[in-house]
Protein backbone atom coordinates (compact mmCIF):
# COMPACT_ATOMS: atom_id res chain seq x y z
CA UNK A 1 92.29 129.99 135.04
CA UNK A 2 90.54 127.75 132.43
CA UNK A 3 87.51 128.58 131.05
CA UNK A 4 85.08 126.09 133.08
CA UNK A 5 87.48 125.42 135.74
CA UNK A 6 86.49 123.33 138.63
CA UNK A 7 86.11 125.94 141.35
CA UNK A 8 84.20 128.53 139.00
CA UNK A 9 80.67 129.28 138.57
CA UNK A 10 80.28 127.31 135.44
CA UNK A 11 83.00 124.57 136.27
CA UNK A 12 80.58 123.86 139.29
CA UNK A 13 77.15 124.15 136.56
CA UNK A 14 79.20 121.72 134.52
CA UNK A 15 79.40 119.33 137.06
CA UNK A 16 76.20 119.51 138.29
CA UNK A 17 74.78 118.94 134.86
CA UNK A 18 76.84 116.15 134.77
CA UNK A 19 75.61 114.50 137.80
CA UNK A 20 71.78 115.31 136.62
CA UNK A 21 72.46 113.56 132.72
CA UNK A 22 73.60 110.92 134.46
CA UNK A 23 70.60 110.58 136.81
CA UNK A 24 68.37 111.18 133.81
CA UNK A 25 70.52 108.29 131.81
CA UNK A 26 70.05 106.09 134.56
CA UNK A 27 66.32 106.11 134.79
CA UNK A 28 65.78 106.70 130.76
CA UNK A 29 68.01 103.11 130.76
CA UNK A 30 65.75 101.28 133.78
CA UNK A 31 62.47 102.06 131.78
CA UNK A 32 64.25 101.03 127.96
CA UNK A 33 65.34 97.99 130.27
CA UNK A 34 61.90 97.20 131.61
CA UNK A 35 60.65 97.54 128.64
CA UNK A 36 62.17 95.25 126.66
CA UNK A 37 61.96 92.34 129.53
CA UNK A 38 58.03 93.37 129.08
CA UNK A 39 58.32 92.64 125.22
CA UNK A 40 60.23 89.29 126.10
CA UNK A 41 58.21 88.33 128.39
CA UNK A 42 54.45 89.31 127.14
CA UNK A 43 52.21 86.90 124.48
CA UNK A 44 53.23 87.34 120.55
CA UNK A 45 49.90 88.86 120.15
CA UNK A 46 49.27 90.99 123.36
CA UNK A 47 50.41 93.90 121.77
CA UNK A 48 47.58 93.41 118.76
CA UNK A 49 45.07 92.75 121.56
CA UNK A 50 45.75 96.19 123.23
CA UNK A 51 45.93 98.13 120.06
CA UNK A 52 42.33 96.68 119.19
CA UNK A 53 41.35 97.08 122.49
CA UNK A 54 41.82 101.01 122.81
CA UNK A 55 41.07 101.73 118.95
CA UNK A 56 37.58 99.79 118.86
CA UNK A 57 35.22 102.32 120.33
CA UNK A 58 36.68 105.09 118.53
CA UNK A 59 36.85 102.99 115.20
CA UNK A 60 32.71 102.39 115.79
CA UNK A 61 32.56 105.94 116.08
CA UNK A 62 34.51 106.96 113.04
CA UNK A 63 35.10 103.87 110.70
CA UNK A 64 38.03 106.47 109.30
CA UNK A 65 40.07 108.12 112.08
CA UNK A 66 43.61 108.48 111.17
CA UNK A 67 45.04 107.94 114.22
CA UNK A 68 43.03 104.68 116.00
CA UNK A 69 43.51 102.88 112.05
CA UNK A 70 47.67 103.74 112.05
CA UNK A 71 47.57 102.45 115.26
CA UNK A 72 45.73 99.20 114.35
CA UNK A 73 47.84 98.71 111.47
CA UNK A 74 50.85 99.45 113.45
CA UNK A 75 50.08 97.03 115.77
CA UNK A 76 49.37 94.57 112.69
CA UNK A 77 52.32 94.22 111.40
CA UNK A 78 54.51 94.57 114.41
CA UNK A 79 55.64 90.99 113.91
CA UNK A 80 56.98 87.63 116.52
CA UNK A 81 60.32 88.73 115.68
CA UNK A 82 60.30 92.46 115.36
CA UNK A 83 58.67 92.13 118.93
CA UNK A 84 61.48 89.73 120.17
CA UNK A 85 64.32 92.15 118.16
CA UNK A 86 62.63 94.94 120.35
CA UNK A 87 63.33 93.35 123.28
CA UNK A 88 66.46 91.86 123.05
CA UNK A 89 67.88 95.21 121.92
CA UNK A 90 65.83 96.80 124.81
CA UNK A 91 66.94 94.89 127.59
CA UNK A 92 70.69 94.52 126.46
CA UNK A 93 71.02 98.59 125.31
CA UNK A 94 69.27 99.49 128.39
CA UNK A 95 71.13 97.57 130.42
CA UNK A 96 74.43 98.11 128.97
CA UNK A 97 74.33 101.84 129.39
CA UNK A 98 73.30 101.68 132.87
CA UNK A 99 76.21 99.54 133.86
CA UNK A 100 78.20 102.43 132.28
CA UNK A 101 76.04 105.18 134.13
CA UNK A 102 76.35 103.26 137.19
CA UNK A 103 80.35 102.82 137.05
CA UNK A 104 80.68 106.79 135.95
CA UNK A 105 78.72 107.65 139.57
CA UNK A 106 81.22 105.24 141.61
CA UNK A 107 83.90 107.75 139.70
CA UNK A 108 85.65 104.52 138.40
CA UNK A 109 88.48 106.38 136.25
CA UNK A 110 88.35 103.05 132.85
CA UNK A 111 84.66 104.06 133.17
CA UNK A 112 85.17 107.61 131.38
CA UNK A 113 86.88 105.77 128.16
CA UNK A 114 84.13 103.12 128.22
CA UNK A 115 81.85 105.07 128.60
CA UNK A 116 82.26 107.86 125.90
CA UNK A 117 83.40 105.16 123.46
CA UNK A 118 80.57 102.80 124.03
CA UNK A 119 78.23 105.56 123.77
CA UNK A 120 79.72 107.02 120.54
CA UNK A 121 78.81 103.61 118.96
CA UNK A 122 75.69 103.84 120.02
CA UNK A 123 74.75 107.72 118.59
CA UNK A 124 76.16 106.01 115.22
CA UNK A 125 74.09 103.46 115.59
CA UNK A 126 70.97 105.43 116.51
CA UNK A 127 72.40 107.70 113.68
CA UNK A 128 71.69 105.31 111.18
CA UNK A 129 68.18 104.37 112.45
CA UNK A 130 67.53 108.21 112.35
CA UNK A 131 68.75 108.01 108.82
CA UNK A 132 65.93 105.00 107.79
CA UNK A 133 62.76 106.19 109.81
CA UNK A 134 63.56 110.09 110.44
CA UNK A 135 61.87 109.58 114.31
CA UNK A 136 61.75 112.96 116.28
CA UNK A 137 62.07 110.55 119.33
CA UNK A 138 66.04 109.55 118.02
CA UNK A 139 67.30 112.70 117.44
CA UNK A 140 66.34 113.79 121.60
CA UNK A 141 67.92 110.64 122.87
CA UNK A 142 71.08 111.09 120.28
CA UNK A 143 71.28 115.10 121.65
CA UNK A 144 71.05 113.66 125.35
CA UNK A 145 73.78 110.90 124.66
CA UNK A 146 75.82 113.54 123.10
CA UNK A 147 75.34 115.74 126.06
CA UNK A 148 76.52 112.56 128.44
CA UNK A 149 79.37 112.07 126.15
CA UNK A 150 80.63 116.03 125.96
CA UNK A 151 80.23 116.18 130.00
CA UNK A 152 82.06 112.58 129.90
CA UNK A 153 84.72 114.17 128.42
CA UNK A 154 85.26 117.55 130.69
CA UNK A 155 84.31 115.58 134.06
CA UNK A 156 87.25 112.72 133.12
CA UNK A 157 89.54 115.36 132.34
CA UNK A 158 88.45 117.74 135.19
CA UNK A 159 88.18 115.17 138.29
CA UNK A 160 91.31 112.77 137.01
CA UNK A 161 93.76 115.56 135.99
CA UNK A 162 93.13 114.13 132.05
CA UNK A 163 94.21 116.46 129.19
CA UNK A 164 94.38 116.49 125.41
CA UNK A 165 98.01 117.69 124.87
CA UNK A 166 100.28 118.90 127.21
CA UNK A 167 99.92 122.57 128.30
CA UNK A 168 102.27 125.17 126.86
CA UNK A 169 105.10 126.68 128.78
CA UNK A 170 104.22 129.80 130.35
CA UNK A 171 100.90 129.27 130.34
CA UNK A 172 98.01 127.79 132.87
């Protein structure tokens, strides 16, 4: 019997985990899809406005904090089109990967390819961004889309009888 078979303890904990990254992926995608339509659709300067909003109390307080003035300039110079990049790439990431989410729970056998390539240009991608702002956020959403993609690969070769290379004679 293969290690992680289907009918075994851990082929059925594979599965399962599976199923769960994929419900995780699927609301992770709905939020990074609402919020980019939010950045589309809110005023250039709203996001200003907030950030001056809930740092002014604490910035009469303490003319100095740290945190309320990296926030402010954050805020600042989080431009018309770095709020409008955000978005777009919000809305059509989000919503590109829960497509692919959604066709992998229908079972849809193209899905498994699709999916594991389209998310392996995305980990590059996110790769790279790691690579230019070093974001502790990145790395947990790259190590939860390589997750998807490793349990990708076992479920498509599990549930639709997929393998590598052929299996030696004499062997199961």
């Amino acid at each position: 019997m293969k290690f992680g078979a289907p009918g075994t303890p851990l082929g059925r904990f594979l599965h399962w985990l599976f199923e769960v990254s994929l419900i995780l992926k699927a609301l992770f995608e709905t939020a990074e899809t609402l919020s980019g339509l939010a950045l589309l659709g809110m005023p250039k300067n709203a996001l200003f406005d907030a950030a001056h909003w809930i740092t002014a109390r604490e910035l009469r307080e303490d003319p100095n904090d740290r945190i309320a003035n990296a926030l402010l300039s954050a805020a600042h110079h989080f431009s018309i089109q770095t709020q409008d990049f955000y978005g777009f790439y919000f809305t059509s990431h989000g919503l590109l990967k829960l497509v692919v989410v959604i066709l992998l729970i229908r079972g849809l056998i193209w899905a498994y390819p699709l999916a594991i390539v389209m998310m392996s240009g995305f980990v590059a991608y996110q790769m790279y961004l790691y690579s230019l702002n070093h974001g502790a956020g990145m790395l947990a959403l790259t190590a939860l889309d390589l997750l998807v993609i490793a349990l990708t690969i076992r479920e498509w070769s599990v549930r639709h009888n997929f393998a590598w290379r052929k299996p030696r004679e004499g062997r199961s």
